[in-house]
C-alpha atoms as a PDB file:
ATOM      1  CA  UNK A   1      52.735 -39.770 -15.444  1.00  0.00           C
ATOM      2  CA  UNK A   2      51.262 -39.389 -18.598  1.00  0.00           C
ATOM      3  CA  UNK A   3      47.883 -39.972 -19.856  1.00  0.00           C
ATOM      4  CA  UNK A   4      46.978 -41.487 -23.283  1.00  0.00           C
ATOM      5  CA  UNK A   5      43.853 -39.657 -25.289  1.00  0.00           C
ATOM      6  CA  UNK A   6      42.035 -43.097 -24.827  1.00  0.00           C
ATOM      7  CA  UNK A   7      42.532 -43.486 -21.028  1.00  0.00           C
ATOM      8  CA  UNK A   8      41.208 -39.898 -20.430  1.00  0.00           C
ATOM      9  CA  UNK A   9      38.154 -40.635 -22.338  1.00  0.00           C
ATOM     10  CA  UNK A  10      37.606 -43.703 -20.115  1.00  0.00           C
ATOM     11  CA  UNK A  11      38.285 -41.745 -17.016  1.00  0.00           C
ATOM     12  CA  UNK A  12      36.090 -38.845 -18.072  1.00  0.00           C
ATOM     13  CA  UNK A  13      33.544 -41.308 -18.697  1.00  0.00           C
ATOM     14  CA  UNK A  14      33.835 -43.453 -15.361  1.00  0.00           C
ATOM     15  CA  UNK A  15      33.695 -40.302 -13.475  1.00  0.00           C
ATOM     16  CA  UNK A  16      30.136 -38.938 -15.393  1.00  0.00           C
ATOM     17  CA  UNK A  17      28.744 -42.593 -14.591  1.00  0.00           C
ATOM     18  CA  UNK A  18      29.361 -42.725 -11.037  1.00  0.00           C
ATOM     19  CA  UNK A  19      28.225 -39.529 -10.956  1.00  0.00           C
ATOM     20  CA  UNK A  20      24.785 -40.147 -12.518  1.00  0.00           C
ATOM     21  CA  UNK A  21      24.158 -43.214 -10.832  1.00  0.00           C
ATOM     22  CA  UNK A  22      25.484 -42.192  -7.325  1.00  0.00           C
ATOM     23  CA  UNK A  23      22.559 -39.686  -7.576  1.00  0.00           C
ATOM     24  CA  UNK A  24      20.246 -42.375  -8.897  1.00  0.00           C
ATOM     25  CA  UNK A  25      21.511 -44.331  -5.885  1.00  0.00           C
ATOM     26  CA  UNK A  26      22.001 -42.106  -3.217  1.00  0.00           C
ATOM     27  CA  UNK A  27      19.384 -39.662  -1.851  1.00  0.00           C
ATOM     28  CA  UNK A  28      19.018 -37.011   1.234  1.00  0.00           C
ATOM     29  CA  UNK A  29      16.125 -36.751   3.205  1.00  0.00           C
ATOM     30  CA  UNK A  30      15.712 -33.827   5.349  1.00  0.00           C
ATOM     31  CA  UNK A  31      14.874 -33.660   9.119  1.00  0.00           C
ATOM     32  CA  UNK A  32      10.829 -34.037   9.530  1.00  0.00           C
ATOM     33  CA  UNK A  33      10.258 -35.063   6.976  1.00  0.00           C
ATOM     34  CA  UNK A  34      10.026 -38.746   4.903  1.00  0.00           C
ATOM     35  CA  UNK A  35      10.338 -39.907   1.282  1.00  0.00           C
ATOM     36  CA  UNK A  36       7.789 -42.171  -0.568  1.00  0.00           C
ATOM     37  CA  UNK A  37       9.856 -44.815  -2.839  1.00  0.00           C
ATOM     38  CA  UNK A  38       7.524 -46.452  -5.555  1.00  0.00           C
ATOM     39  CA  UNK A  39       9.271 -49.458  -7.269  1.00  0.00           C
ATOM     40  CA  UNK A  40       7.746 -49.858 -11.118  1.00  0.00           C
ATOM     41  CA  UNK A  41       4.889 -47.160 -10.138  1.00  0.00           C
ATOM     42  CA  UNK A  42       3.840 -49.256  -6.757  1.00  0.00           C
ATOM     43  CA  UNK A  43       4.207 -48.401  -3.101  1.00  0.00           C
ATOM     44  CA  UNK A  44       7.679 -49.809  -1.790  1.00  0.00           C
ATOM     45  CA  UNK A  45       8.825 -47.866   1.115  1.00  0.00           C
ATOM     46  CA  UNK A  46       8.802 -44.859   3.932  1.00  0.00           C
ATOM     47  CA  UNK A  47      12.332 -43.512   4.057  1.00  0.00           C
ATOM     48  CA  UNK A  48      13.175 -41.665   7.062  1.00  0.00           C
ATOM     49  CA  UNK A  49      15.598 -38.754   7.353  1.00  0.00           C
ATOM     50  CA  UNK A  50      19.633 -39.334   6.425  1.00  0.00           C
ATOM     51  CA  UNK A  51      20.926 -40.816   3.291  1.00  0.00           C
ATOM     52  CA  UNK A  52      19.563 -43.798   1.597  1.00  0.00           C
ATOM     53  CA  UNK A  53      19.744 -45.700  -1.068  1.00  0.00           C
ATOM     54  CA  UNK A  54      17.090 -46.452  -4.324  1.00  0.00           C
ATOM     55  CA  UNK A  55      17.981 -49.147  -7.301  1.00  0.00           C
ATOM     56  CA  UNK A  56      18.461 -47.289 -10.250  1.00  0.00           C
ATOM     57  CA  UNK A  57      15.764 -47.362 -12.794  1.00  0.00           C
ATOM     58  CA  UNK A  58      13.481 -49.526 -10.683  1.00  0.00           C
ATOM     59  CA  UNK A  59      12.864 -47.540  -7.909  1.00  0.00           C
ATOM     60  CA  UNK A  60      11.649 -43.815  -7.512  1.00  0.00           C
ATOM     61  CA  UNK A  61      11.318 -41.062  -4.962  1.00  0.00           C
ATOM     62  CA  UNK A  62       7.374 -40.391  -5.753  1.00  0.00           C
ATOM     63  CA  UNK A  63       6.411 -37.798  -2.603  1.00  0.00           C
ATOM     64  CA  UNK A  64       8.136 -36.106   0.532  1.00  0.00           C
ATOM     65  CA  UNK A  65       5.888 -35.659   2.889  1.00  0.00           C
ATOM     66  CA  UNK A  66       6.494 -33.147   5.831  1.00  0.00           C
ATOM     67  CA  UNK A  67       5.924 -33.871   9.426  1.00  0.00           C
ATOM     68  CA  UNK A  68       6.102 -30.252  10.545  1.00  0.00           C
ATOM     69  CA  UNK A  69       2.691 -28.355  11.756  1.00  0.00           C
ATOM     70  CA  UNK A  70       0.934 -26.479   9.217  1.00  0.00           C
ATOM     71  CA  UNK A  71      -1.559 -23.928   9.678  1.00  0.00           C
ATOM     72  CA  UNK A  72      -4.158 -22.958   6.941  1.00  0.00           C
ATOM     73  CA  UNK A  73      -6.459 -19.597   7.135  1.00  0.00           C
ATOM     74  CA  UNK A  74      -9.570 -19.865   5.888  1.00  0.00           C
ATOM     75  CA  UNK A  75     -12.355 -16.593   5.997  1.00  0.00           C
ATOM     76  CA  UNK A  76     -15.791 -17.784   6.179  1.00  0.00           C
ATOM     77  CA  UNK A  77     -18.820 -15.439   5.803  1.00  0.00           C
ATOM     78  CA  UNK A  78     -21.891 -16.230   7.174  1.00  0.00           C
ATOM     79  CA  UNK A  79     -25.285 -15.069   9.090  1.00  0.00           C
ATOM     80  CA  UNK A  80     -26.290 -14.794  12.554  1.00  0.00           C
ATOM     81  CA  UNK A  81     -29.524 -15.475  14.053  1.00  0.00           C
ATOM     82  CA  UNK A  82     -30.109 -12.226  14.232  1.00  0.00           C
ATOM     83  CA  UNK A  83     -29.549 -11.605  10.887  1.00  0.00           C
ATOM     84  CA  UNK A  84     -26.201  -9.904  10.324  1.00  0.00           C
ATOM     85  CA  UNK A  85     -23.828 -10.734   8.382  1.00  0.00           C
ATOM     86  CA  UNK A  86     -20.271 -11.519   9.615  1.00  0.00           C
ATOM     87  CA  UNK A  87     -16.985 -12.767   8.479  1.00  0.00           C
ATOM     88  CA  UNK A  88     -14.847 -14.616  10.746  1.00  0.00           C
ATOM     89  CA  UNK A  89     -11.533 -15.792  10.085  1.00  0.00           C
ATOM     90  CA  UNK A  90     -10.444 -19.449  11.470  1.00  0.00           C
ATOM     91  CA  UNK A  91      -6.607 -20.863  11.720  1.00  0.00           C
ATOM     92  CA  UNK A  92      -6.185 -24.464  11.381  1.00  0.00           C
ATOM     93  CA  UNK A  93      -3.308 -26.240  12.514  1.00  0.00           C
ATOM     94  CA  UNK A  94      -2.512 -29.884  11.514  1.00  0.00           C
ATOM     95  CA  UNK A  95       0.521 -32.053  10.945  1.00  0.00           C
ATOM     96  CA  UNK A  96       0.556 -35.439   9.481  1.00  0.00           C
ATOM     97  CA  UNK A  97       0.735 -38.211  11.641  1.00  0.00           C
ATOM     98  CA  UNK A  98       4.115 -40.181  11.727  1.00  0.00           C
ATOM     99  CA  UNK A  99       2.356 -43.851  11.665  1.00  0.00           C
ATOM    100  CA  UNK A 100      -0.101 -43.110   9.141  1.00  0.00           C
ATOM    101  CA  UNK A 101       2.603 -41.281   6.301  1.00  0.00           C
ATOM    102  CA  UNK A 102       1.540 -43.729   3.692  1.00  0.00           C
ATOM    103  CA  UNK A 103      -2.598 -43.034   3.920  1.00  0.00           C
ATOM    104  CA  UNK A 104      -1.295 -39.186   3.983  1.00  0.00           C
ATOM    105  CA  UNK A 105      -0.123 -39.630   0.625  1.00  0.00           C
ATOM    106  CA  UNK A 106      -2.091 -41.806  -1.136  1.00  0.00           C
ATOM    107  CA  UNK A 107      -5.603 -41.176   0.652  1.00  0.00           C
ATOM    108  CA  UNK A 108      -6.097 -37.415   0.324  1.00  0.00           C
ATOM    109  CA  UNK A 109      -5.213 -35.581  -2.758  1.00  0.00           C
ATOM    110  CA  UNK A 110      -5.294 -32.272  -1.487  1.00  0.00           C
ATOM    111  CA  UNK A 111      -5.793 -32.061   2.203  1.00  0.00           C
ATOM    112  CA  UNK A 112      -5.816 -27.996   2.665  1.00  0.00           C
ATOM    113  CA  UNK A 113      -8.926 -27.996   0.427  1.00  0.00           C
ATOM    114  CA  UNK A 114     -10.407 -30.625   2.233  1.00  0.00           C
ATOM    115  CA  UNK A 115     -10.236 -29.380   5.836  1.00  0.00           C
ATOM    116  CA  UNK A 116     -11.547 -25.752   4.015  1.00  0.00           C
ATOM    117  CA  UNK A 117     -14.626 -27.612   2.989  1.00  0.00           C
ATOM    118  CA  UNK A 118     -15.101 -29.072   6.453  1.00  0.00           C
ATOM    119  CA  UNK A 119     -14.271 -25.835   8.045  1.00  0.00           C
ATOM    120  CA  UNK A 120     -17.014 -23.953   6.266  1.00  0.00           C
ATOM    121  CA  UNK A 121     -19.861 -26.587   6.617  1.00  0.00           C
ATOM    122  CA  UNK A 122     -18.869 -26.679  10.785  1.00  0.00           C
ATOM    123  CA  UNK A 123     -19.119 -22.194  10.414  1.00  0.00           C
ATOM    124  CA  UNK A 124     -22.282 -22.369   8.944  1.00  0.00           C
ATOM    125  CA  UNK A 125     -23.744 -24.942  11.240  1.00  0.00           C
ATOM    126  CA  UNK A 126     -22.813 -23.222  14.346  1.00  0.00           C
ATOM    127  CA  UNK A 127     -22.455 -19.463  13.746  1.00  0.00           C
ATOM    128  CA  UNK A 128     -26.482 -18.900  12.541  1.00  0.00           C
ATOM    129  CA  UNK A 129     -27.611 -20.759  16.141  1.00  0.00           C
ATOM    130  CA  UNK A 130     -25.986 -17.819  17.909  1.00  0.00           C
ATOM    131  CA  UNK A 131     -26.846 -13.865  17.935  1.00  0.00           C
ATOM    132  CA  UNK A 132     -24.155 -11.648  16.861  1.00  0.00           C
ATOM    133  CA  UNK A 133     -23.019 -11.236  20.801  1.00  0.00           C
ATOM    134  CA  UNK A 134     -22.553 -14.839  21.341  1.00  0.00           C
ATOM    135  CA  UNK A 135     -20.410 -15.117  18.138  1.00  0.00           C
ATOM    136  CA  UNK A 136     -17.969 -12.817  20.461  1.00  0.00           C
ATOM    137  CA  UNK A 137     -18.544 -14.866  23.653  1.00  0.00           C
ATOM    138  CA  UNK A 138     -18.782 -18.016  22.610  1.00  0.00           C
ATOM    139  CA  UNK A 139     -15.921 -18.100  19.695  1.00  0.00           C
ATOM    140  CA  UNK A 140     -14.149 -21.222  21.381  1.00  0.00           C
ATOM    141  CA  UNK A 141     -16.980 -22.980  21.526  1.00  0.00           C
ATOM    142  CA  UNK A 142     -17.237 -22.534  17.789  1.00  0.00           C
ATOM    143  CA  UNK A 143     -13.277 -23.638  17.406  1.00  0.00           C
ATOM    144  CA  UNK A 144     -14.006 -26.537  19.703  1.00  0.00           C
ATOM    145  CA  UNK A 145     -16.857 -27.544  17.212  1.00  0.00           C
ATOM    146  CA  UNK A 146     -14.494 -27.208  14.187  1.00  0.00           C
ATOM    147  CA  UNK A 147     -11.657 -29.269  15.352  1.00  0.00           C
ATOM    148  CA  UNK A 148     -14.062 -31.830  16.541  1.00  0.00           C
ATOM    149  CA  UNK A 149     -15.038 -32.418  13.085  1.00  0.00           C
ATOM    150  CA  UNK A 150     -11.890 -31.997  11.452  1.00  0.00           C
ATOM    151  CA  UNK A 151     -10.090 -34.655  13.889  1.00  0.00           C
ATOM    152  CA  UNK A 152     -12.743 -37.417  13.303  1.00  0.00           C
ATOM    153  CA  UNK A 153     -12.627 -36.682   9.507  1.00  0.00           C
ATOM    154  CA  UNK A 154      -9.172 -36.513   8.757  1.00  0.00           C
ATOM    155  CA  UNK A 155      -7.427 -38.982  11.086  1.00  0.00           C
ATOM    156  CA  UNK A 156      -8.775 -41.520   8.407  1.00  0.00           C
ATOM    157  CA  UNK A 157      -6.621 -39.251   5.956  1.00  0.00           C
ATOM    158  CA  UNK A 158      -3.301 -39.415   8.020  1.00  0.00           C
ATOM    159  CA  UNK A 159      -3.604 -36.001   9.776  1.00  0.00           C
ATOM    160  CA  UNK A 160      -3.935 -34.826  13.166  1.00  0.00           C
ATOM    161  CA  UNK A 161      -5.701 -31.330  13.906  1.00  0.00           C
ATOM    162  CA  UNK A 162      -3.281 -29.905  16.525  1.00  0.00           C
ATOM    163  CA  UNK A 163      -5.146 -26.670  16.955  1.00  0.00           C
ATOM    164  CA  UNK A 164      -8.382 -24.814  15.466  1.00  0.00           C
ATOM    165  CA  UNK A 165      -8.767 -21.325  16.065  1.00  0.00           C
ATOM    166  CA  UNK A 166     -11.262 -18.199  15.683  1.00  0.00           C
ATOM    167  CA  UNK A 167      -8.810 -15.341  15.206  1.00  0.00           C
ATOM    168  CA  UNK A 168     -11.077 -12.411  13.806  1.00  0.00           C
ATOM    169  CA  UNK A 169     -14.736 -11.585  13.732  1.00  0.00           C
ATOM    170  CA  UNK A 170     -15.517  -8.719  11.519  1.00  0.00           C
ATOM    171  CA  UNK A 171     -19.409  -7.873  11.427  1.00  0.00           C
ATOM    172  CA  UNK A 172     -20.867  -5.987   8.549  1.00  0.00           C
ATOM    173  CA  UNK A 173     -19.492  -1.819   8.499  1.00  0.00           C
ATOM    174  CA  UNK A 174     -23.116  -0.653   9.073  1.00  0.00           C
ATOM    175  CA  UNK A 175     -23.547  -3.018  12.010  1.00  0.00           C
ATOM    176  CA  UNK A 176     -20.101  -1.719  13.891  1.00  0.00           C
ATOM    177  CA  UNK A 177     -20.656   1.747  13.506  1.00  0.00           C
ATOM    178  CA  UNK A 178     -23.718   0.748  14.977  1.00  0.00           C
ATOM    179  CA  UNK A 179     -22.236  -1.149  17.818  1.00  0.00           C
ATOM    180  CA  UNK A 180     -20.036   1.606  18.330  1.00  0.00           C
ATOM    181  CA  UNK A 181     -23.245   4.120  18.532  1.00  0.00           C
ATOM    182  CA  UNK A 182     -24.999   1.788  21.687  1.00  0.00           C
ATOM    183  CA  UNK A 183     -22.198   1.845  23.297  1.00  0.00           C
ATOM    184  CA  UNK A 184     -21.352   5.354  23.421  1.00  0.00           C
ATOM    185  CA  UNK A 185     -25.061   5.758  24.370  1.00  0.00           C
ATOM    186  CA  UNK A 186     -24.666   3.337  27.326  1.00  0.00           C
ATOM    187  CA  UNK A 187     -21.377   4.978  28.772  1.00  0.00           C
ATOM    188  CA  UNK A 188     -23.232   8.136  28.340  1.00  0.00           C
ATOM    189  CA  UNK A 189     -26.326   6.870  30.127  1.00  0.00           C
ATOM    190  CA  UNK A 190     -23.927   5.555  33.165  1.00  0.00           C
ATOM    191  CA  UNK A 191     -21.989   8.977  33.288  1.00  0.00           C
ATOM    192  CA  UNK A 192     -25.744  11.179  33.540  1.00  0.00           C
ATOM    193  CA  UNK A 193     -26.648   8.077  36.326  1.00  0.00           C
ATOM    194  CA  UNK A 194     -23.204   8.894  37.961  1.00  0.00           C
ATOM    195  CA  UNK A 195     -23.295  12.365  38.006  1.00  0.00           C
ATOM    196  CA  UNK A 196     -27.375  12.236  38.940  1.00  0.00           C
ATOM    197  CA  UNK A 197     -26.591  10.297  41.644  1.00  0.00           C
ATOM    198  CA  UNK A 198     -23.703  12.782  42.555  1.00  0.00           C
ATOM    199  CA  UNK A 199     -25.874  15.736  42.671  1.00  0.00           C
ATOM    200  CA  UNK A 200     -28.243  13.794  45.022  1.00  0.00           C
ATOM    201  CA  UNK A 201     -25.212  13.364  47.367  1.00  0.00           C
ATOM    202  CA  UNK A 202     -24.732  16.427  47.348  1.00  0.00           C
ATOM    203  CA  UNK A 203     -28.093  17.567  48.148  1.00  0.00           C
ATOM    204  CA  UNK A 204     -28.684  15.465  50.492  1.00  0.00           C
ATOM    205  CA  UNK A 205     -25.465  16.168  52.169  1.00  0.00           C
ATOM    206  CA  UNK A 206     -26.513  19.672  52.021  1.00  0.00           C
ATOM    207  CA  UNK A 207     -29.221  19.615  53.499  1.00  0.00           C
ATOM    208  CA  UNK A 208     -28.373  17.457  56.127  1.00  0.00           C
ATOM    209  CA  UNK A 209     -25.480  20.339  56.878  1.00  0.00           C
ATOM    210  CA  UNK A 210     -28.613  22.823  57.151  1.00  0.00           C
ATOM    211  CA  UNK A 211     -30.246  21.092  59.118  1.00  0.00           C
ATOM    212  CA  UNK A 212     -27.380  20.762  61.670  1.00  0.00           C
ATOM    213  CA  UNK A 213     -27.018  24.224  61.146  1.00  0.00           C
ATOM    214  CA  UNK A 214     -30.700  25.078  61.914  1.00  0.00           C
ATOM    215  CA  UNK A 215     -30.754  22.969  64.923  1.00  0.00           C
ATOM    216  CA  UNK A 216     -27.483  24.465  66.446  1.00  0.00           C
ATOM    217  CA  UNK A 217     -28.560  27.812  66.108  1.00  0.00           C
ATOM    218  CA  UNK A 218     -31.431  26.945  67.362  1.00  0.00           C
ATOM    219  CA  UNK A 219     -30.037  25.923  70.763  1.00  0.00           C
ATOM    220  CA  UNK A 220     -27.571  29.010  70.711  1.00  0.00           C
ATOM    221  CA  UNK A 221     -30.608  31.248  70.504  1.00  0.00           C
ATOM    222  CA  UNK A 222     -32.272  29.569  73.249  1.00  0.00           C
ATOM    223  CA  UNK A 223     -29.430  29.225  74.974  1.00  0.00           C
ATOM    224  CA  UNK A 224     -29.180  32.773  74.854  1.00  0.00           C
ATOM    225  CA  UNK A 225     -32.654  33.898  75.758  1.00  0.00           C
ATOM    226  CA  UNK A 226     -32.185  31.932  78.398  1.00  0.00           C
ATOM    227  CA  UNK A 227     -28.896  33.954  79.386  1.00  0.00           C
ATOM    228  CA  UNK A 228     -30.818  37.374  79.577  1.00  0.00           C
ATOM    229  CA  UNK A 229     -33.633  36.293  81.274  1.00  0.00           C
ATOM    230  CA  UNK A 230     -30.924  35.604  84.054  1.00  0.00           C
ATOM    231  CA  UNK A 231     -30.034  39.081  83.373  1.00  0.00           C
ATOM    232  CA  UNK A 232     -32.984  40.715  83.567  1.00  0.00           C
ATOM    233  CA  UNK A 233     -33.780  38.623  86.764  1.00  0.00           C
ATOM    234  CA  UNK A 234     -30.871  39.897  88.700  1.00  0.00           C
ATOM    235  CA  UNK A 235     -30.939  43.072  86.998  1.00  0.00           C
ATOM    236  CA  UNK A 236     -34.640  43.670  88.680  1.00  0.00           C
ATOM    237  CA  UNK A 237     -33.431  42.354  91.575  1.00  0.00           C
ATOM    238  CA  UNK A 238     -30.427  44.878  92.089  1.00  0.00           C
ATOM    239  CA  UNK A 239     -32.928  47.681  91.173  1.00  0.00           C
ATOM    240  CA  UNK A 240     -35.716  46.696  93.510  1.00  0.00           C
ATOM    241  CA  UNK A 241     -32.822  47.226  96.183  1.00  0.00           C
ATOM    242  CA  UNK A 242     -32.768  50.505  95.541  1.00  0.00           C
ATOM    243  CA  UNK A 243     -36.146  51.223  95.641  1.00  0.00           C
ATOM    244  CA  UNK A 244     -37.072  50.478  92.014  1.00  0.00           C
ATOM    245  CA  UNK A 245     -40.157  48.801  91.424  1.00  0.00           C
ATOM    246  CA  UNK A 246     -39.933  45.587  89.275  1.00  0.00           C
ATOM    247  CA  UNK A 247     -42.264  47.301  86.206  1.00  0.00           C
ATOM    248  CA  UNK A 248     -40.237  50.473  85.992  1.00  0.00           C
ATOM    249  CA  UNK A 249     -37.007  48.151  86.582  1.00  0.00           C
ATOM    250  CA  UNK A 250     -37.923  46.014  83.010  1.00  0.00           C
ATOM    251  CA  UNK A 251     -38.684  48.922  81.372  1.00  0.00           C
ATOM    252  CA  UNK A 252     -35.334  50.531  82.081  1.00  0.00           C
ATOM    253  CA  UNK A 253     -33.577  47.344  81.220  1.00  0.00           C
ATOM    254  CA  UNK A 254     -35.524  47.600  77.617  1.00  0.00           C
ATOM    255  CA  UNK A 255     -34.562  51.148  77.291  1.00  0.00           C
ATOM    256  CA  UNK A 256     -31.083  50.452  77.444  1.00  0.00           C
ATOM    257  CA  UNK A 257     -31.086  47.327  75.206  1.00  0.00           C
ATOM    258  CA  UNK A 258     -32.563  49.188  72.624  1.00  0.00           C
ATOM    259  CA  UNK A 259     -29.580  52.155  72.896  1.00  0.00           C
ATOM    260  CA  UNK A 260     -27.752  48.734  72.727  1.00  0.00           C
ATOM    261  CA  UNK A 261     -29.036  47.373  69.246  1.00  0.00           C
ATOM    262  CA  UNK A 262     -28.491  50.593  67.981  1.00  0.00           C
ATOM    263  CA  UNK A 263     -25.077  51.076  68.660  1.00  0.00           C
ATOM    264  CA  UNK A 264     -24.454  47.806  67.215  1.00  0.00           C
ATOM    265  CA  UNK A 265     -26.482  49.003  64.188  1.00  0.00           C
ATOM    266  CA  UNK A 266     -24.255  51.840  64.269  1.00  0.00           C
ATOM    267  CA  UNK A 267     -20.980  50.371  64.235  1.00  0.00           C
ATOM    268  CA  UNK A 268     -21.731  48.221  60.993  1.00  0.00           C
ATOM    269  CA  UNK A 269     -20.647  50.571  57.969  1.00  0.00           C
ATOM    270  CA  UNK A 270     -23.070  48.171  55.698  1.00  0.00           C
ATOM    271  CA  UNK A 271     -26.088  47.884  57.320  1.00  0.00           C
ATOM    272  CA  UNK A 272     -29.116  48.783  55.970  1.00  0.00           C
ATOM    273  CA  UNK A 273     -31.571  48.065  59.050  1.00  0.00           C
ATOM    274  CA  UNK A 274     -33.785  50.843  60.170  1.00  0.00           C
ATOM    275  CA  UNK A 275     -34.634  51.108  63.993  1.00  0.00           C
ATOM    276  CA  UNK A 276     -38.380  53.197  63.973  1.00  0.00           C
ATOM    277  CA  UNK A 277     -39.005  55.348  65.936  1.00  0.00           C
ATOM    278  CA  UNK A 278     -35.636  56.613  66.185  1.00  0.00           C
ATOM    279  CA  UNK A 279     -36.238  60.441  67.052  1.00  0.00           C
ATOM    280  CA  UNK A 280     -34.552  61.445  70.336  1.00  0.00           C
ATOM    281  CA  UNK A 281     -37.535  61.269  72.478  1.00  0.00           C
ATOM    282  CA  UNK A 282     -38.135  57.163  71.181  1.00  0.00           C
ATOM    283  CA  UNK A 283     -36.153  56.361  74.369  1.00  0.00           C
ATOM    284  CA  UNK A 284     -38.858  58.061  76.999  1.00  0.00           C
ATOM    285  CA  UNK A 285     -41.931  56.844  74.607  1.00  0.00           C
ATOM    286  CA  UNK A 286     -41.075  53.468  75.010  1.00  0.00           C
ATOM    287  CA  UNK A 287     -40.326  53.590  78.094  1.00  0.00           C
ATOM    288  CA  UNK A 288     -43.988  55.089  78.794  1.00  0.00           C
ATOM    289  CA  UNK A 289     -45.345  52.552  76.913  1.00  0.00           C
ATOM    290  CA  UNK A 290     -43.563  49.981  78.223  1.00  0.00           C
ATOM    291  CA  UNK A 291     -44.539  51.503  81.795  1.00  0.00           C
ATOM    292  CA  UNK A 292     -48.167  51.733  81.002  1.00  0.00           C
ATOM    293  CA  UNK A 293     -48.599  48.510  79.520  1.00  0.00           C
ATOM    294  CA  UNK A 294     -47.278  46.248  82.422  1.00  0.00           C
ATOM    295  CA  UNK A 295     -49.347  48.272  85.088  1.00  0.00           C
ATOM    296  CA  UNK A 296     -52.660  47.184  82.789  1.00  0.00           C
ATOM    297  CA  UNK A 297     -51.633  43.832  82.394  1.00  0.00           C
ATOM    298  CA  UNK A 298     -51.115  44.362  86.277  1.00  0.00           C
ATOM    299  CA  UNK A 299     -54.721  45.497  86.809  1.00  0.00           C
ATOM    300  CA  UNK A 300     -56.173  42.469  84.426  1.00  0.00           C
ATOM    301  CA  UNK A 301     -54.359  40.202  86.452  1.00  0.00           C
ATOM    302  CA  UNK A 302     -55.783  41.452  89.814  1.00  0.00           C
ATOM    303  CA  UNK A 303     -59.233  41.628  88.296  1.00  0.00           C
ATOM    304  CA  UNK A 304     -59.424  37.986  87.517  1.00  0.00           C
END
């Protein structure tokens, strides 16, 4: 089949027209989102996502809007009540809202700017009530406060405020490192508390150990005493059998402790304790003494 010159000029013309006015006619929306058709420069029509259909040199797609959540960042500086300076940085999130697409178009011209206005008045209204502490505490209270105001400002725009948040708080450099300072002064303060209290512990533990000590000791010495004076009891008793009186038996019993210290004296390599007198006749002096002094304590007791 054979094509005249004429026919494919027509043909090559046909196909260029349908061309150009099957995309004057036929349009795409995407998903979430719609299309604004103005007829002659007025509002006509929302289009919703698929393929639709405009008339050709009277009607016109004039906006797309998007339905998908947006989120702006906005850094506001400002002062707290007590004076420092801080910068905090807030995320917005906001969508338009699906019944009110036309006022979202033709309402606001620029909503990001809009909600950064309101977003710095709402900063600077709530921040300088609060000290640079509460800032930190109390951030949601500040988002709270900013979506508040956003939602009843902007639903009259088409827009819902999904979320409002305070993501960073950055205080002045001067006023961290100072921050920074109190704290490591207060951890340090708690450790010296810690280790104060610690040392009293021990102390007190210590002490009570002594004590323990003291007072066990204390009964083992009296508990000895108490041992020898049985021994000395039925020591003079055995030698007043045999003819020894009870004066000359104590003394004896003395005499041979001492030789008894002594020895143990001796057998300590390390001991510097020195036993006076400790000549050979000590043994007979004391026991003289010893001898003479309980027969005058006998004779003051039978004088009185």
């Amino acid at each position: 089949m054979s094509f005249s010159p004429e026919k494919i000029v027509f043909w090559s013309l046909a196909i260029a027209a349908a061309v150009f006015f099957g995309r004057k006619v036929f349009f795409l929306v995407e998903q979430q989102t719609n299309a604004i058709v103005e007829r002659f420069g007025k509002f006509n029509s929302i289009h919703p996502p698929g393929l639709n259909i405009l008339i050709p040199f009277v009607d016109r797609v004039a906006k797309v809007i998007s339905l998908r959540i947006r989120q702006l960042d906005v850094l506001v500086e400002t002062k707290t009540l007590d004076n420092v300076f801080v910068k905090l940085r807030i995320s917005v999130q906001f969508q338009v809202i699906q019944k009110s697409v036309f006022d979202a178009c033709y309402k606001l011209d620029d909503p990001e700017r809009q909600i950064n206005s309101y977003i710095f008045d709402v900063v600077r209204a709530e921040v300088p009530k609060m000290g640079l502490d509460d800032v930190f505490v109390k951030k949601d209270e500040v988002a709270i406060a900013i979506r508040k105001e956003l939602l009843d400002a902007m639903r009259g725009y088409g827009y819902d405020i999904v979320k409002a948040l305070v993501t960073d708080i950055d205080p002045d450099t001067d006023v961290k490192m100072a921050m920074n300072r109190i704290n490591a002064a207060e951890r340090n303060k708690k450790a010296a508390e810690y280790e104060a209290e610690a040392e009293k512990i021990k102390m007190v533990k210590k002490a009570e150990a002594e004590s323990q000590s003291k007072k066990l000791q204390g009964q083992g010495i009296a508990d000895q005493r108490r041992e020898i004076a049985k021994g000395l009891e039925d020591s003079i008793k055995l030698l007043g059998g045999v003819g020894v009186v009870a004066r000359e038996a104590s003394a004896l019993i003395i005499v041979t402790q001492h030789y008894d210290s002594l020895q143990a004296i001796g057998g300590n390599n390390r001991s510097n304790l020195l036993l006076m007198p400790s000549t050979p006749d000590a043994a007979t002096q004391m026991l003289t003494t010893l001898t003479a002094s309980f027969a005058a304590a006998a004779k003051s007791t039978e004088k009185v």
